[in-house]
Every structure is written in structure tokens, then in C-alpha cells.
C-alpha atoms as a PDB file:
ATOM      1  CA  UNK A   1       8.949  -1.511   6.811  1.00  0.00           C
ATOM      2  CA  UNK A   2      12.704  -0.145   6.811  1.00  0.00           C
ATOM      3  CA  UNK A   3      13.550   3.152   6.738  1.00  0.00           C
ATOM      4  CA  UNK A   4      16.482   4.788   5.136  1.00  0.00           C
ATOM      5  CA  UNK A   5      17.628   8.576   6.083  1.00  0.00           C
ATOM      6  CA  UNK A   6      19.095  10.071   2.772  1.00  0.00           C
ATOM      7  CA  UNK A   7      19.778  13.911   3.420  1.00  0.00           C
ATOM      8  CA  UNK A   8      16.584  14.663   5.747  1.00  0.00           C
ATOM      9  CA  UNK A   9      14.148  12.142   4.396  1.00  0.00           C
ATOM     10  CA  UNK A  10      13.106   8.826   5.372  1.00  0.00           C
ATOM     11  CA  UNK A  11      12.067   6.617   2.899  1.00  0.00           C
ATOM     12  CA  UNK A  12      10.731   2.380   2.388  1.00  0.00           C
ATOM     13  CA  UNK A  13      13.875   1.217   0.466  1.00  0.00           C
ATOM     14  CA  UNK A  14      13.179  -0.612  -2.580  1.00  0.00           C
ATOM     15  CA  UNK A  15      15.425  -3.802  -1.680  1.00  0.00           C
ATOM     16  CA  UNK A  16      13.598  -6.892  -2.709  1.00  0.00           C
ATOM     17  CA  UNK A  17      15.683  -9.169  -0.271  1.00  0.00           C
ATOM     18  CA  UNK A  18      13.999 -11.327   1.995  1.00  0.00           C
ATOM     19  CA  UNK A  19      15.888  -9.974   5.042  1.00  0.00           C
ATOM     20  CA  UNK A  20      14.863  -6.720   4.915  1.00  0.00           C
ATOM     21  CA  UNK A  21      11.668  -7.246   7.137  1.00  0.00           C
ATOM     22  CA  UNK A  22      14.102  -8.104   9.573  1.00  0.00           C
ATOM     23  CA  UNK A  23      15.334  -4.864   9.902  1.00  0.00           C
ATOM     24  CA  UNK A  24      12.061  -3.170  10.656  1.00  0.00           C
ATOM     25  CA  UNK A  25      12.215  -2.061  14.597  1.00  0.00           C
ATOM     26  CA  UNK A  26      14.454   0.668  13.322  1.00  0.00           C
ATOM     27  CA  UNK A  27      11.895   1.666  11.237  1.00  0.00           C
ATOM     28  CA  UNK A  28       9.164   1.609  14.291  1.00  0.00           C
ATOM     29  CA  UNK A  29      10.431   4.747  15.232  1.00  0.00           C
ATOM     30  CA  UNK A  30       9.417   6.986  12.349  1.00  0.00           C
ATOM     31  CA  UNK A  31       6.115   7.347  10.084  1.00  0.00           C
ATOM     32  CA  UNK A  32       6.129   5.983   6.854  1.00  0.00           C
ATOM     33  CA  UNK A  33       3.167   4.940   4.503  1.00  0.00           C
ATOM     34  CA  UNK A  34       1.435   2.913   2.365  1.00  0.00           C
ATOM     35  CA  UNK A  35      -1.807   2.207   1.298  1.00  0.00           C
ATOM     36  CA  UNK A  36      -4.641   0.700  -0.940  1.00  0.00           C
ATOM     37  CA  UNK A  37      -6.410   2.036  -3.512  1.00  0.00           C
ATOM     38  CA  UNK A  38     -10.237   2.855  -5.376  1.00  0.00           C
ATOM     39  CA  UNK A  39     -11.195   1.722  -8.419  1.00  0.00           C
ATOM     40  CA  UNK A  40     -13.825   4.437  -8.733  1.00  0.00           C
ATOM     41  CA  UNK A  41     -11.772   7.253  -6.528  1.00  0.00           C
ATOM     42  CA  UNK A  42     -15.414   8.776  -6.060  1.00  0.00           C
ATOM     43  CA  UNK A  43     -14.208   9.593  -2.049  1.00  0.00           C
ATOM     44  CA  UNK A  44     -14.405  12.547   0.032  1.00  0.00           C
ATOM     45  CA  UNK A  45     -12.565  14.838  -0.795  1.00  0.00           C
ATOM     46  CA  UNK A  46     -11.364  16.066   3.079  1.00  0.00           C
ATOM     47  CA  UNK A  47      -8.366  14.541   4.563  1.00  0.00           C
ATOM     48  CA  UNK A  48      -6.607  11.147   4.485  1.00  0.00           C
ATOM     49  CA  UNK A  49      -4.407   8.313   6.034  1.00  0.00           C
ATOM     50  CA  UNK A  50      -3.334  10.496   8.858  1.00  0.00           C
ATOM     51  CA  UNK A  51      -5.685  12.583  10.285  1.00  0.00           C
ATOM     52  CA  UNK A  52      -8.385  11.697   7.232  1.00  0.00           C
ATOM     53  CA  UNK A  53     -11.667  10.797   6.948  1.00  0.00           C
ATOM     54  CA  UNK A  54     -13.285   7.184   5.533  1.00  0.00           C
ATOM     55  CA  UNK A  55     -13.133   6.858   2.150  1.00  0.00           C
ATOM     56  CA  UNK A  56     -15.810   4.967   1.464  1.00  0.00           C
ATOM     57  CA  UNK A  57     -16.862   1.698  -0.553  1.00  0.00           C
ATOM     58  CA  UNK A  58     -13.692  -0.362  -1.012  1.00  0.00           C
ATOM     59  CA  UNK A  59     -14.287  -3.624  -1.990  1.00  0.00           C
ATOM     60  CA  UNK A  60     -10.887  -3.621  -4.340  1.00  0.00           C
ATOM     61  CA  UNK A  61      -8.376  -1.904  -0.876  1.00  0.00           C
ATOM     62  CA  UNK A  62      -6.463  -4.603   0.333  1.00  0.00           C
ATOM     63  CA  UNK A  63      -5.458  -4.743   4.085  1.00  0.00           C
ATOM     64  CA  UNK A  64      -1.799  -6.694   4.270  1.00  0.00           C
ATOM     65  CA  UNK A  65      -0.241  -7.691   7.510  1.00  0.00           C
ATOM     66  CA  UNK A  66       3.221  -9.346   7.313  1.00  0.00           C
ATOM     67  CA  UNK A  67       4.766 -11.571   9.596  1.00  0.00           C
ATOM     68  CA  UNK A  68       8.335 -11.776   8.509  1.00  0.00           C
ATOM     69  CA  UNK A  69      11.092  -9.729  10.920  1.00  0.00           C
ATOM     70  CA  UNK A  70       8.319  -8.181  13.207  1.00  0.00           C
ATOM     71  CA  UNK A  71       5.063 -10.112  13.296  1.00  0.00           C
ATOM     72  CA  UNK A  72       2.163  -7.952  12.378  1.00  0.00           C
ATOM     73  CA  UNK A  73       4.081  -5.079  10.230  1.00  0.00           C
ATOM     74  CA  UNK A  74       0.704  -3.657   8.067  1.00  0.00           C
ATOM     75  CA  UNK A  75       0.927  -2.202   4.455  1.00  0.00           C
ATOM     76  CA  UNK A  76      -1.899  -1.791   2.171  1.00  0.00           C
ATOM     77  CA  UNK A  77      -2.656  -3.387  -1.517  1.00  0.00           C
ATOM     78  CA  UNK A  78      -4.785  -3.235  -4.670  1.00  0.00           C
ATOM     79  CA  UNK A  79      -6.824  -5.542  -6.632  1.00  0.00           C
ATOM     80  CA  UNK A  80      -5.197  -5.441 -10.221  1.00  0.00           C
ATOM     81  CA  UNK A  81      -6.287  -8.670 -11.437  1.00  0.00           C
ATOM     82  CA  UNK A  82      -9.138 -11.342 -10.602  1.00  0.00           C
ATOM     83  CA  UNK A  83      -6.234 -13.355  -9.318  1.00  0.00           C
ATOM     84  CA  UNK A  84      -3.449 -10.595  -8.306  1.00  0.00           C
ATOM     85  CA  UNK A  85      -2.476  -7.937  -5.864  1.00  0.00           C
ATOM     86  CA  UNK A  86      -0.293  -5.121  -6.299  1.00  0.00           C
ATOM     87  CA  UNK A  87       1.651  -3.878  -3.656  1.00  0.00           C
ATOM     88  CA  UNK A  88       5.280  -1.891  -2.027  1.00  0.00           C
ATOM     89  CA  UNK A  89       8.660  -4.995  -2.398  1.00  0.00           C
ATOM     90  CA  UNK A  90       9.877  -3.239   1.254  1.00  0.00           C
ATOM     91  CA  UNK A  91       6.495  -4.773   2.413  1.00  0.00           C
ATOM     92  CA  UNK A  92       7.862  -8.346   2.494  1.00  0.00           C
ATOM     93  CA  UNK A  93       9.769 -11.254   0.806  1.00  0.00           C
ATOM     94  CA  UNK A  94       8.674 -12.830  -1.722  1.00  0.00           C
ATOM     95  CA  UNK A  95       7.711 -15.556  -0.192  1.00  0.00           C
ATOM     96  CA  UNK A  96       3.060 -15.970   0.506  1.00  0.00           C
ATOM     97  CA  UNK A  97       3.801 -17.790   3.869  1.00  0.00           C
ATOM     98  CA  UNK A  98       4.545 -14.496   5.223  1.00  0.00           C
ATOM     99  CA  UNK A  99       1.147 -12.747   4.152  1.00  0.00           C
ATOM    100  CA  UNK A 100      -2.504 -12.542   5.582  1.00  0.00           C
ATOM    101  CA  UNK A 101      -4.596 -10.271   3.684  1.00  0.00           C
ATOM    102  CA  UNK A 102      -8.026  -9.439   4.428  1.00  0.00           C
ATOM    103  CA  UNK A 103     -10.301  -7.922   1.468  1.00  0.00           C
ATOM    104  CA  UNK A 104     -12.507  -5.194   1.597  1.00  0.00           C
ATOM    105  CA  UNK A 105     -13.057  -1.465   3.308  1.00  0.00           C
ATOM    106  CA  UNK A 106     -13.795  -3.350   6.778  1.00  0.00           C
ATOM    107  CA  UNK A 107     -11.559  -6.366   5.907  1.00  0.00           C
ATOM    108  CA  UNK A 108      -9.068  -5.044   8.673  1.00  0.00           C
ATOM    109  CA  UNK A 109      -7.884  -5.287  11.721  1.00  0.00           C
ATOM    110  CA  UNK A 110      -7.363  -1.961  13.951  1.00  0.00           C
ATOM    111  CA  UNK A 111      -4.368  -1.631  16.330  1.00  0.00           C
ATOM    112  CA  UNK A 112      -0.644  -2.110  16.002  1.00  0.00           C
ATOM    113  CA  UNK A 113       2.257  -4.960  16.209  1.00  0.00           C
ATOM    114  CA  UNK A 114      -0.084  -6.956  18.578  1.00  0.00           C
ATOM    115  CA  UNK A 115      -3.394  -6.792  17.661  1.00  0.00           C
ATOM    116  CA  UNK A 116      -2.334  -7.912  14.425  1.00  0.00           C
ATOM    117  CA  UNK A 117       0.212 -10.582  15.097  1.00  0.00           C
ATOM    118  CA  UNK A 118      -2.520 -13.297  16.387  1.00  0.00           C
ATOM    119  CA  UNK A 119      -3.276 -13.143  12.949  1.00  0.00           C
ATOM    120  CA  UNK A 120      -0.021 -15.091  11.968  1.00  0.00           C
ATOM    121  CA  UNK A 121      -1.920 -18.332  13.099  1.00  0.00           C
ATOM    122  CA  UNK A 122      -3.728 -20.078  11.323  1.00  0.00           C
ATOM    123  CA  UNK A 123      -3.854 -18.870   8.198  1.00  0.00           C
ATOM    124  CA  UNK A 124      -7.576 -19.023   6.455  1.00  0.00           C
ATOM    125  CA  UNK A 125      -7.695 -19.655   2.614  1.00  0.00           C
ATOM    126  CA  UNK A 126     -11.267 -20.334   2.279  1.00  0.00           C
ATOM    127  CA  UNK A 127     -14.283 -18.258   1.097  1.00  0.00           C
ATOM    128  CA  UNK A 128     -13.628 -14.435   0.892  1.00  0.00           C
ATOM    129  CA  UNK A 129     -17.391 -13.935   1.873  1.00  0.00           C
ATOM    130  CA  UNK A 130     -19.066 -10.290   1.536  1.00  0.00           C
ATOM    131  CA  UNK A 131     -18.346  -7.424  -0.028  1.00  0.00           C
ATOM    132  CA  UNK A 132     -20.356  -5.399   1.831  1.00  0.00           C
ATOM    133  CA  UNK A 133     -18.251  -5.972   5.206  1.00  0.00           C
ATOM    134  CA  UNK A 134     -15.312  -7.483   3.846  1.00  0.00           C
ATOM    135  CA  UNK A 135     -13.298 -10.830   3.877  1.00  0.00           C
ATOM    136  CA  UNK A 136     -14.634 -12.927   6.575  1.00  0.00           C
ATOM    137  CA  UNK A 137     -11.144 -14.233   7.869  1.00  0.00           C
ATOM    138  CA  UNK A 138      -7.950 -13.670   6.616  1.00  0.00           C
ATOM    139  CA  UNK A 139      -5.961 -15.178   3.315  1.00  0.00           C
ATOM    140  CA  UNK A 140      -2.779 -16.210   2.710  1.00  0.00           C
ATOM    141  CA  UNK A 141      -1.295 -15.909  -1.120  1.00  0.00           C
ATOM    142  CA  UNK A 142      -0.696 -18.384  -3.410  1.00  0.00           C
ATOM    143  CA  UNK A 143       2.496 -17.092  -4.231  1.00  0.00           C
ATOM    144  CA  UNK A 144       4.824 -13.665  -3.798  1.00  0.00           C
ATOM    145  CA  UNK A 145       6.806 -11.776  -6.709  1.00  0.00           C
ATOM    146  CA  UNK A 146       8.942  -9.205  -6.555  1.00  0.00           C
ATOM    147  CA  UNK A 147       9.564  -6.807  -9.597  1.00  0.00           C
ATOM    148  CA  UNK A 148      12.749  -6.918 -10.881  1.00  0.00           C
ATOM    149  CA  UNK A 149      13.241  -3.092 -10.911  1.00  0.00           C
ATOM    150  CA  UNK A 150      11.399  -0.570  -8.175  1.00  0.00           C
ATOM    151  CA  UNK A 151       9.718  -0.792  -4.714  1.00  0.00           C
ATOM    152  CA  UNK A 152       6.887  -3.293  -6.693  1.00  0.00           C
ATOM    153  CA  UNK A 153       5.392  -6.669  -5.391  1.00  0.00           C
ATOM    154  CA  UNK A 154       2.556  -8.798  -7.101  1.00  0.00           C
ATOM    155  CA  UNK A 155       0.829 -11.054  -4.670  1.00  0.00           C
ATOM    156  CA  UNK A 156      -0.881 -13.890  -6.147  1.00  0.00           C
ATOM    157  CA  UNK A 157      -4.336 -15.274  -4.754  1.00  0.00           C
ATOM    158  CA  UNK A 158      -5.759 -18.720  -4.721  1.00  0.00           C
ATOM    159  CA  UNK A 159      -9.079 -17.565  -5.089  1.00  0.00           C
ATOM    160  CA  UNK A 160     -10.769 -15.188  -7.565  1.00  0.00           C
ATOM    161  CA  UNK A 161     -10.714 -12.171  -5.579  1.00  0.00           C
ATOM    162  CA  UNK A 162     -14.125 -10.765  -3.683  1.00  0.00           C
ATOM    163  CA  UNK A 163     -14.197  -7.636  -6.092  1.00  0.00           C
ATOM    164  CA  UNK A 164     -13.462  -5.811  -9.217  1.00  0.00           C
ATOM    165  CA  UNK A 165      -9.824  -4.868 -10.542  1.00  0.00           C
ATOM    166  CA  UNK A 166      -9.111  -1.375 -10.815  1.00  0.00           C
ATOM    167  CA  UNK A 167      -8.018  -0.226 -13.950  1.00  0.00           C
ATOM    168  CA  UNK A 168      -4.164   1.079 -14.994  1.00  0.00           C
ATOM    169  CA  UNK A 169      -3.112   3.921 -16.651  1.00  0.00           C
ATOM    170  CA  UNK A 170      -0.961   3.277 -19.682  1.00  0.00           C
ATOM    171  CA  UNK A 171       1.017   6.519 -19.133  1.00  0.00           C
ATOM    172  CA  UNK A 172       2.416   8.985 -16.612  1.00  0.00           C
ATOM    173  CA  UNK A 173       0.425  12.002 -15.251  1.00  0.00           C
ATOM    174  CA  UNK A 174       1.519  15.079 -15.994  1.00  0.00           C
ATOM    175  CA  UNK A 175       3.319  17.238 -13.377  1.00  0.00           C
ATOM    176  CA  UNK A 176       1.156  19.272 -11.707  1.00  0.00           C
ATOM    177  CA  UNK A 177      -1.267  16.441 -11.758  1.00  0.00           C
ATOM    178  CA  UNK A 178      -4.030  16.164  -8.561  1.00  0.00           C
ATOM    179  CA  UNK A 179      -3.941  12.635  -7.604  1.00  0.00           C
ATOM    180  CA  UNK A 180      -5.967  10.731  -4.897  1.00  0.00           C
ATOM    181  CA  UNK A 181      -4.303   8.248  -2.252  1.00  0.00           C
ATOM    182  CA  UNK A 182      -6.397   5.556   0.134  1.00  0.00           C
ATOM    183  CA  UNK A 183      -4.775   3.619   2.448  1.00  0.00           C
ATOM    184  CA  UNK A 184      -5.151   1.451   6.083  1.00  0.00           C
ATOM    185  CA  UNK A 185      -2.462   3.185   7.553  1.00  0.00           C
ATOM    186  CA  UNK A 186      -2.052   5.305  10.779  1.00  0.00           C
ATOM    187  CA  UNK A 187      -4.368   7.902  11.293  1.00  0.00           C
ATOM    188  CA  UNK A 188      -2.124   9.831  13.170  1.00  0.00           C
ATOM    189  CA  UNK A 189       1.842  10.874  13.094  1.00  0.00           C
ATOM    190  CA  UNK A 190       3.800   8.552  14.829  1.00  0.00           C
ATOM    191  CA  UNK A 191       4.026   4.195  14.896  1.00  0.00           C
ATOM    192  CA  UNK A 192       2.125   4.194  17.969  1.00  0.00           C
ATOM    193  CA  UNK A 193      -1.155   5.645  16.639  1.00  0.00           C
ATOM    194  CA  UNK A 194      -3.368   2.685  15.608  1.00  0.00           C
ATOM    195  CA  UNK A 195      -3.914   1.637  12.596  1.00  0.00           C
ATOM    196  CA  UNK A 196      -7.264   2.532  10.578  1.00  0.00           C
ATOM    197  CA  UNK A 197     -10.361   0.060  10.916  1.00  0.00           C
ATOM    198  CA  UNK A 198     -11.449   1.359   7.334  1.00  0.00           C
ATOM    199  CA  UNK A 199      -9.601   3.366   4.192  1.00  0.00           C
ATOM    200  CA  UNK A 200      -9.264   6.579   4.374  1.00  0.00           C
ATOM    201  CA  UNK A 201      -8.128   9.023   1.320  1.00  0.00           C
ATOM    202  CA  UNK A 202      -6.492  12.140   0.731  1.00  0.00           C
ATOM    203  CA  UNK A 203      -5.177  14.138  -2.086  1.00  0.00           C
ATOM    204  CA  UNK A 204      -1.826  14.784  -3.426  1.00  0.00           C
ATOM    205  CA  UNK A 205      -0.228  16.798  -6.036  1.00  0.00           C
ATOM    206  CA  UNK A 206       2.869  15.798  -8.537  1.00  0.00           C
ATOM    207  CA  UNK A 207       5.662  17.387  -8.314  1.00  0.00           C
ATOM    208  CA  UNK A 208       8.206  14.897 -11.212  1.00  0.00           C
ATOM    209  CA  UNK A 209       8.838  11.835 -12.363  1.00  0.00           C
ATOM    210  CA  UNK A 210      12.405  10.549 -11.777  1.00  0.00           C
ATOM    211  CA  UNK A 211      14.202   7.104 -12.505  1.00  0.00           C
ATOM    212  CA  UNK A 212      15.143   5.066 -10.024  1.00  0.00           C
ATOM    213  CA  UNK A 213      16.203   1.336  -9.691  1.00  0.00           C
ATOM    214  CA  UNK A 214      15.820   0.692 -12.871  1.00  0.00           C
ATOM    215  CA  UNK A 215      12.046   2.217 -12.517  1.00  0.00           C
ATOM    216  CA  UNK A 216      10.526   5.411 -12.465  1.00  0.00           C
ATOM    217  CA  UNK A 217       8.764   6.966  -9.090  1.00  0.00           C
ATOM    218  CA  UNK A 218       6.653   9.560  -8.887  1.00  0.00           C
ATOM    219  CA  UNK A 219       7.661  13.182  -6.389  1.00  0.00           C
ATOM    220  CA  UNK A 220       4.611  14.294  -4.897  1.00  0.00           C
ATOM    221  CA  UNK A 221       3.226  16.550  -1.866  1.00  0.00           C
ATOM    222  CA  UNK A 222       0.069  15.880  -0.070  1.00  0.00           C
ATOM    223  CA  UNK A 223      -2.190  18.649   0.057  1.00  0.00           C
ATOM    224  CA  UNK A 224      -5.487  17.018   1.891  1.00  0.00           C
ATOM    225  CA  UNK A 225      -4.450  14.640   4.551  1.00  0.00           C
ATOM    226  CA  UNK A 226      -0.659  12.313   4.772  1.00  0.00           C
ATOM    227  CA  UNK A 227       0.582   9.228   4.651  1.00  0.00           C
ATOM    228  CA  UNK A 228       0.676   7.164   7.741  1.00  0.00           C
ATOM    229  CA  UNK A 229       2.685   3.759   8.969  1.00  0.00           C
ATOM    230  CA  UNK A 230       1.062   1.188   7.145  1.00  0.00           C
ATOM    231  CA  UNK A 231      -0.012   2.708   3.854  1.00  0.00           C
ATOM    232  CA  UNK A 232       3.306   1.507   1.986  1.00  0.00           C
ATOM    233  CA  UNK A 233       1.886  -0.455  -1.037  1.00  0.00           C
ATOM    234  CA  UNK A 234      -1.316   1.270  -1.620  1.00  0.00           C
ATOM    235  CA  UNK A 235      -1.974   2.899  -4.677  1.00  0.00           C
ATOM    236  CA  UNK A 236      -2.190   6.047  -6.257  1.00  0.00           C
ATOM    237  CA  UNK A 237      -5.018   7.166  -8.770  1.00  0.00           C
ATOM    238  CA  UNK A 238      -5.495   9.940 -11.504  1.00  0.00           C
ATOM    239  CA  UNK A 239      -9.115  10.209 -12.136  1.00  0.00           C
ATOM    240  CA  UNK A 240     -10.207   6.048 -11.973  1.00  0.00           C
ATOM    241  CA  UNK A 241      -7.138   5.282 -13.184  1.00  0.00           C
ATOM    242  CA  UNK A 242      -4.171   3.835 -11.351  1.00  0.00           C
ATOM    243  CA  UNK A 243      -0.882   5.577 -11.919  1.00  0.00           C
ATOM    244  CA  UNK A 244       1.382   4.514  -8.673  1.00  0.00           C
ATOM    245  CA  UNK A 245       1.957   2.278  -5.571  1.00  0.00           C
ATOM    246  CA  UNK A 246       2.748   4.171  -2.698  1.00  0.00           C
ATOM    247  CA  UNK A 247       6.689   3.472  -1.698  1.00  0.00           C
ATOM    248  CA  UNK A 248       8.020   6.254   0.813  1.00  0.00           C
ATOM    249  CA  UNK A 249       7.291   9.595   2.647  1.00  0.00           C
ATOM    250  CA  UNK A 250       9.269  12.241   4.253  1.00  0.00           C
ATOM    251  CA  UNK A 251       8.128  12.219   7.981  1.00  0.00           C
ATOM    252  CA  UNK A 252      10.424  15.240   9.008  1.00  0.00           C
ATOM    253  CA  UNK A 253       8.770  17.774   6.436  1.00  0.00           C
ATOM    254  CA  UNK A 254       5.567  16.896   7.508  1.00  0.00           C
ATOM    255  CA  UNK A 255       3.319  20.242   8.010  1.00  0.00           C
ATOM    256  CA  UNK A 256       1.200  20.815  10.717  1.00  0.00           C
ATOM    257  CA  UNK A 257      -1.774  20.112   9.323  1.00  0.00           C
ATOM    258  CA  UNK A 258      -0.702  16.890   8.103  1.00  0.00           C
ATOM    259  CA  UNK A 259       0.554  17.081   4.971  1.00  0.00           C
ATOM    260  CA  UNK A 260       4.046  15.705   3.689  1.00  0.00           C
ATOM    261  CA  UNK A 261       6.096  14.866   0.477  1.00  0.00           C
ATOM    262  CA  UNK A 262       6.105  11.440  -0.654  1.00  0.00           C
ATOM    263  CA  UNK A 263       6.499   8.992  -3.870  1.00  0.00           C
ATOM    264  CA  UNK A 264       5.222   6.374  -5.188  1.00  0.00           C
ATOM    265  CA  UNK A 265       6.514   3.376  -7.858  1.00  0.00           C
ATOM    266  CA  UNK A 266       4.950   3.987 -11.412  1.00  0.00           C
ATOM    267  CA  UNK A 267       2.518   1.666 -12.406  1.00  0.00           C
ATOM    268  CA  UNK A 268       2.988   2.587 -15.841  1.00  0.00           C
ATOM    269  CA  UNK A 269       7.060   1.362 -15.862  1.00  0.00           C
ATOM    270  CA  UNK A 270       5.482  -1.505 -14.170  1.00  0.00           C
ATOM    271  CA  UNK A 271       2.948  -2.575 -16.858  1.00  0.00           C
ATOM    272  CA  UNK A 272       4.864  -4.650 -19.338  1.00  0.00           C
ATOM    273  CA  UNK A 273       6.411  -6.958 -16.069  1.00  0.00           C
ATOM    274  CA  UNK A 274       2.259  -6.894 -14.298  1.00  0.00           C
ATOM    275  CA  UNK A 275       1.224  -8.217 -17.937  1.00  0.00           C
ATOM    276  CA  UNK A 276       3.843 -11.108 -18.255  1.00  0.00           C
ATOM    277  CA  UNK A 277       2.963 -11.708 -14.850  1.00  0.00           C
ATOM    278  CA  UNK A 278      -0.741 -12.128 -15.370  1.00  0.00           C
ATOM    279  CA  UNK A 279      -0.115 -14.280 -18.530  1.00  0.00           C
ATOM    280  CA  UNK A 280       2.532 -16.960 -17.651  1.00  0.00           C
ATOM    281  CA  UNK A 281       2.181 -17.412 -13.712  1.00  0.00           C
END
């Protein structure tokens, strides 16, 4: 994922472009997150990504590895649809050939840039197999989408998917809202801590809703746990319902005990695009 410095902050830019993967070894040397999301949010409530704890049952979390740029970048997803997964555009181009994603809490593949680059070859499309350990194998999408406004991709699957969808809010949370986070991210500061073997959550609070490209995000703060590399994409829950994809975090204001400012792409201003989506392609 690429990072952009604006005035102290790092964030995953919401450039839909193909190339942008490319750019990613800049972006190896700061922590940025994403990460995938519950339909039921029932999860402890200590910790998160970075420095978290598991978050339990996860049949809908989505583990995404990219191999466009630099082979094996991760970022997390969501089940949104029988046949479609939401995730972060600075993830990836739209194009599936660049895409393995494995389903499940235990659908995933621990370690960094290497452990996860084998994974490139051959892609598996077959059976998704259990829920109750995850995808056996890895799956490559029928088809990529970028939204045409915000930091918003739709992946779309060639099989029914091996779980429920979660369910999305219709409108914004209040500010001041407690949300919870999950994600397959880092579970520690840095792009050299290894990636999770299994979600992990955290809380966060929201600070305001803002436009942006065209979109609106949502300006939060962690206050249990923080987002790690490789929890761009995952979503972002009030109560069961889902309100955001995870699109940036501010590694420099990070707090010692993990927690840092972040945002996330509304699902919301993403609704009417997700439905056209679901109903024409």
C-alpha cells in the first residue's frame, strides 16, 4: 500500500490507478492498516490489530494478498454480498489476476512479503471448504471494481462465498460514536512485524465525518488496540452494522500503548454504487 505524508500523517491514498501498487516499497517503511470485518462484532473487547487479541469466529473476514508492484502486499476484506467483497482501492488495481483471497478467521497466511508471495502461483478457484478453519486454498476473483469516488474496491467472486454477508448501515454514526475494527494486519508497529494468523479487533471512537474524493471518510482515534500494515480494506462496525472500510492511519501519533488516529471510507456514501454493483454485474 502507498503512503502519502500530508502535514505529519501518513495515509493509503485513494488513487484507483493500476500503478499505484507499484509504488509500494516506499510505503514498506511505515505502518499503515487495514482490515476485515464481523458481522456479529460480538469480540473481545481488549486490544486489536497491533498489539490485540483474536477476535474470534470470522467466517465473513477476508484475508487479501496482492501481487501487483510488490508480490505479497496483504490488506483485509468483508463479505457484503453472497458473491462480493468489499475492500480499500489503494489495495490493488482493478484487475482479479492480481488477488488471492483466502476466507475465514484461519483462512490466512502469517508472515510478510515472502511468506505470502508463493501464493501468487497457482491460483486455486475451487471449493472454499470449511468454515470452521477457513478456505482450504486460496481464490482468485472473478473480477475487480473500483468505486468511482473514495478509497473503495468491490471484489467479485466466482463462487458463492463460504459465509454470511454482514449487514450495512444506511446512515452515518454519530460523532462520538464507539465503533469496533477487525483486521489481519500487523500485530505490532512497524512492516517487519508479521502479519496475524487470525483477526484480531479493537475499538475506536469517531471523531467527524468529512468529504473527500467525491466521498465521505470517517476521523477516528483508536482507543483499544491500532491499526497495523495490512488491515487497509477491512471494515468498520457500529453495533452489527457496517459503517466504514478502513483506508489510512497516522503512524507518527501513535501512543504508546498502541493507539492511533485513523479513517475509514463510508459505507453509507458507498451504498447506492455497492447496490448497482450487486444488480447489473
Amino acid at each position: 500500500m502507498r503512503l502519502i505524508r500530508h502535514s505529519g500523517t501518513f495515509c493509503h491514498t485513494g488513487n484507483k490507478r493500476p500503478a499505484r501498487l507499484g509504488r509500494l516499497t516506499a510505503a514498506a517503511s511505515v505502518v499503515v492498516g487495514t482490515l476485515a470485518t464481523s458481522l456479529t462484532v460480538a469480540a473481545p473487547t481488549a486490544g486489536a490489530v497491533v498489539s490485540g487479541t483474536p477476535s474470534g469466529p470470522a467466517p465473513w473476514a477476508v484475508q487479501i494478498t496482492s501481487f501487483a508492484g510488490l508480490p505479497g502486499t496483504p490488506c483485509s476484506g468483508v463479505v457484503i454480498d453472497p458473491f462480493w467483497v468489499a475492500t480499500a482501492a489503494h489495495c490493488g488495481p482493478a484487475n482479479p489476476n492480481f488477488f488471492t483471497l483466502g476466507f475465514g478467521n484461519h483462512a490466512t497466511v502469517p508472515g510478510g512479503f515472502a511468506a505470502t508471495a508463493s501464493l501468487a502461483s497457482p491460483s486455486i478457484v475451487g471449493a472454499f471448504g470449511s468454515l470452521g478453519t477457513g478456505s482450504i486454498g486460496r481464490h482468485t476473483p472473478a473480477a475487480a471494481y473500483h468505486a468511482p469516488t473514495g478509497d473503495f474496491m468491490l471484489l467479485k467472486l466466482r463462487h458463492h462465498a463460504p459465509s454470511p454477508s454482514v449487514l450495512r448501515a444506511g446512515a452515518d454514526p454519530a460523532p462520538g460514536a464507539i465503533l469496533r475494527f477487525h483486521g489481519f494486519g500487523a500485530t505490532a508497529p512497524g512492516p517487519a512485524a508479521p502479519r496475524s494468523p487470525e483477526l484480531r479487533t479493537g475499538l475506536t471512537r469517531l471523531d467527524h465525518m468529512e468529504p473527500r474524493g467525491g466521498s465521505w471518510i470517517g476521523r477516528t482515534h483508536t482507543i483499544e488496540g491500532g491499526y497495523g500494515f495490512g488491515d487497509s480494506g477491512g471494515p468498520v462496525f457500529h453495533g452489527d452494522r457496517l459503517v466504514g472500510i478502513h483506508s489510512g492511519s497516522d503512524h507518527i501519533r501513535r501512543q504508546l500503548n498502541g493507539t492511533n488516529p485513523a479513517w475509514y471510507e463510508s459505507i453509507p456514501a458507498q451504498n447506492g454504487w455497492i447496490n448497482w454493483m450487486i444488480a447489473n454485474r
